[in-house]
C-alpha atoms as a PDB file:
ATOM      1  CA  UNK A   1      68.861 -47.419 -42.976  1.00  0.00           C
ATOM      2  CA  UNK A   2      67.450 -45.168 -40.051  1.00  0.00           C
ATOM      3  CA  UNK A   3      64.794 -47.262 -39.498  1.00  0.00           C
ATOM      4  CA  UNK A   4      63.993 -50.368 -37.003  1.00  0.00           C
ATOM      5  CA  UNK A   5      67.394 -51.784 -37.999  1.00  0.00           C
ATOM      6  CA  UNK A   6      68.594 -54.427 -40.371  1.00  0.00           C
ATOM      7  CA  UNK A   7      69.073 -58.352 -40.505  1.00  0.00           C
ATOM      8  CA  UNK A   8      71.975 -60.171 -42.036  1.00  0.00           C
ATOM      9  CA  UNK A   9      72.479 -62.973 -44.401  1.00  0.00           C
ATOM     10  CA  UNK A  10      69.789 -65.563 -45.694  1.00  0.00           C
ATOM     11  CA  UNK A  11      68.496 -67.173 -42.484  1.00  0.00           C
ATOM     12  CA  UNK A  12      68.097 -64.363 -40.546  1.00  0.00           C
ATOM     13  CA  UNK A  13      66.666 -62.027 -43.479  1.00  0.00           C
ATOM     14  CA  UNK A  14      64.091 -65.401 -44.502  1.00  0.00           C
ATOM     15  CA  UNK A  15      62.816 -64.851 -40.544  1.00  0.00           C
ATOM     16  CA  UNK A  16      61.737 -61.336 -40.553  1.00  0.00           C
ATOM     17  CA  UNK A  17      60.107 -61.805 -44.047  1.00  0.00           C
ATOM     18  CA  UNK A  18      58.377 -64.961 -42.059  1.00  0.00           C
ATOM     19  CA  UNK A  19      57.305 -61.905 -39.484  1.00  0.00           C
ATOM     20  CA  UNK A  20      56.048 -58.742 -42.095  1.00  0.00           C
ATOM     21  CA  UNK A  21      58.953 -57.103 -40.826  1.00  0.00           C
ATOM     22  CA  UNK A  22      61.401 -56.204 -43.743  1.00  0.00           C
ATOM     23  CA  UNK A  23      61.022 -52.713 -45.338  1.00  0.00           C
ATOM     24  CA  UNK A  24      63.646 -53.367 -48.179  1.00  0.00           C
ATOM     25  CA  UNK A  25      65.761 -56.316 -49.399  1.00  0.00           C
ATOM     26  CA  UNK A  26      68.992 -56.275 -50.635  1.00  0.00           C
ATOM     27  CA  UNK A  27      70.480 -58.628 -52.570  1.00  0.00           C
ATOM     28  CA  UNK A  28      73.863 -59.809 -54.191  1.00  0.00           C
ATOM     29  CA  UNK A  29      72.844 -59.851 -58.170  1.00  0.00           C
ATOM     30  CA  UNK A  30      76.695 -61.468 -59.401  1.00  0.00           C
ATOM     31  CA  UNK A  31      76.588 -63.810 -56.642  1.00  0.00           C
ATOM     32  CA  UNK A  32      76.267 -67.587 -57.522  1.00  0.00           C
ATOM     33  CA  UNK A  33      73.000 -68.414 -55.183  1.00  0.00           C
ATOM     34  CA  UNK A  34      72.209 -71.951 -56.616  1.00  0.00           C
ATOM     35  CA  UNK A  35      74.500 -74.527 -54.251  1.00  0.00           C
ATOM     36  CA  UNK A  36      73.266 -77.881 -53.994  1.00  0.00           C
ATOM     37  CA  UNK A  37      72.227 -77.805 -49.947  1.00  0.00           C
ATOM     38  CA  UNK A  38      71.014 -80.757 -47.828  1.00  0.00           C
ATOM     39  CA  UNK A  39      67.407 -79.817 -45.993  1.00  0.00           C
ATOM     40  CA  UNK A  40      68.871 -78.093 -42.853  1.00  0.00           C
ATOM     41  CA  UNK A  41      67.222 -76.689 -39.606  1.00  0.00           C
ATOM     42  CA  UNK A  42      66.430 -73.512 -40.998  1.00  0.00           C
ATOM     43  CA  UNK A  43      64.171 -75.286 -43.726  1.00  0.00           C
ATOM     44  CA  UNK A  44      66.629 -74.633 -46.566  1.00  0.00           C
ATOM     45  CA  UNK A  45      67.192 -76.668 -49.338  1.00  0.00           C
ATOM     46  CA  UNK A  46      68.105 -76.993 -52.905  1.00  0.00           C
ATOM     47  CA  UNK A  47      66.234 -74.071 -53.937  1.00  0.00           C
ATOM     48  CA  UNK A  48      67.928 -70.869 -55.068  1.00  0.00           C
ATOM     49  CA  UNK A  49      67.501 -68.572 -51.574  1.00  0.00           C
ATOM     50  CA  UNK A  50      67.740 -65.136 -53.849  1.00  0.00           C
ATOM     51  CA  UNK A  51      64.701 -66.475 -55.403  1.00  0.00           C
ATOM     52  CA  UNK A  52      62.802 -67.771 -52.357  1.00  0.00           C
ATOM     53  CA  UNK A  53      63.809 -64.423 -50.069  1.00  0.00           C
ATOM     54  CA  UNK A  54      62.466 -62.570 -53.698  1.00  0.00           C
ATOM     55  CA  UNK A  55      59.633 -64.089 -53.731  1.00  0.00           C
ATOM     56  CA  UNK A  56      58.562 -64.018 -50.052  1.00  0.00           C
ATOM     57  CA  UNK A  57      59.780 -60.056 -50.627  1.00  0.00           C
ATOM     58  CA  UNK A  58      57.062 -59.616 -53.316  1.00  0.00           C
ATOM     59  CA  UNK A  59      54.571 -61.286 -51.144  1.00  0.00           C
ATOM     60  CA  UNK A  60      55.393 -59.142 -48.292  1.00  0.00           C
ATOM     61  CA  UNK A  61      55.291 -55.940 -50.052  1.00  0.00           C
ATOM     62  CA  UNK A  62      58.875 -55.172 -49.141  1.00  0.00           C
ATOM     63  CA  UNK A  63      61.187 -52.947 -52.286  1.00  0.00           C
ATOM     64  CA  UNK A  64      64.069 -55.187 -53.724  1.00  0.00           C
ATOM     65  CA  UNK A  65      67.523 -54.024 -54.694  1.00  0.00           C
ATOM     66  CA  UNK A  66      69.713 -56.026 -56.641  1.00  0.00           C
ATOM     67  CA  UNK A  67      72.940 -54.578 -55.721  1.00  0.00           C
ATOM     68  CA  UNK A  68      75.638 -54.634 -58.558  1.00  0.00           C
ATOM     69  CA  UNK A  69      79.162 -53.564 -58.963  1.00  0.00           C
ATOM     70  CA  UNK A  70      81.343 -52.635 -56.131  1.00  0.00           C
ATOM     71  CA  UNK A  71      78.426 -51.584 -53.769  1.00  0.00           C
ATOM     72  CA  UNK A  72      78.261 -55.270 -53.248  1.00  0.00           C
ATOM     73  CA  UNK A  73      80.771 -56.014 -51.210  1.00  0.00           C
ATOM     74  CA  UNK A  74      79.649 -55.259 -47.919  1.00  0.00           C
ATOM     75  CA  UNK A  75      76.788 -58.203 -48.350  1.00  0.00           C
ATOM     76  CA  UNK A  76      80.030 -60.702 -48.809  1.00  0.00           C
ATOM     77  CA  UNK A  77      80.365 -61.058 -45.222  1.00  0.00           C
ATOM     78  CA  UNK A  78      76.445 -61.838 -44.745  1.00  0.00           C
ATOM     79  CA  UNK A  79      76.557 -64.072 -48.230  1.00  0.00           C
ATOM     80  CA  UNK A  80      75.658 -61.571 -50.103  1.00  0.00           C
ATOM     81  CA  UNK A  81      71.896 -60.983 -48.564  1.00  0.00           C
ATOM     82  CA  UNK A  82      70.344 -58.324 -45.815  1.00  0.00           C
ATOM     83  CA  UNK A  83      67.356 -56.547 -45.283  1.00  0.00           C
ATOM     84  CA  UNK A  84      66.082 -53.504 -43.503  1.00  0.00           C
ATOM     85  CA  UNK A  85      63.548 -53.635 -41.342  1.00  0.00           C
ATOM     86  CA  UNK A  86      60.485 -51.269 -40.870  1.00  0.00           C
END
């Protein structure tokens, strides 16, 4: 993106849709989200994150892109979620 920048994986992407800041989401769609997580610092838990960051996306007004295929890869490194930011 050419705008304000971007965030990486689910923490840091959950935070700046928190803050109103996320212009477009990007997500993993083959990834396997739903992991059976203890409650952590970050206020995750055993809820699917794709679904949650969707969600809070939708809320937020941001644009969603499932991201398929080999295009996909990049988000491995940042488990499979980023956003850009406005």
């Amino acid at each position: 993106g050419t705008g304000g920048g971007a965030v990486l994986g689910p923490g840091r992407t959950r935070r700046a849709l928190d803050q109103g800041v996320v212009k477009h989401l990007l997500f993993d769609a083959e990834r396997e989200y739903r992991e059976p997580r203890r409650p952590r610092v970050d206020g995750w838990t055993d809820r699917d994150p794709a679904e949650d960051l969707i969600e809070r996306a939708l809320h937020g007004g941001a644009d969603i892109t499932p991201v398929e295929g080999p295009a996909r890869r990049p988000l491995g490194a940042a488990e499979g979620i980023a956003a850009l930011l406005l």
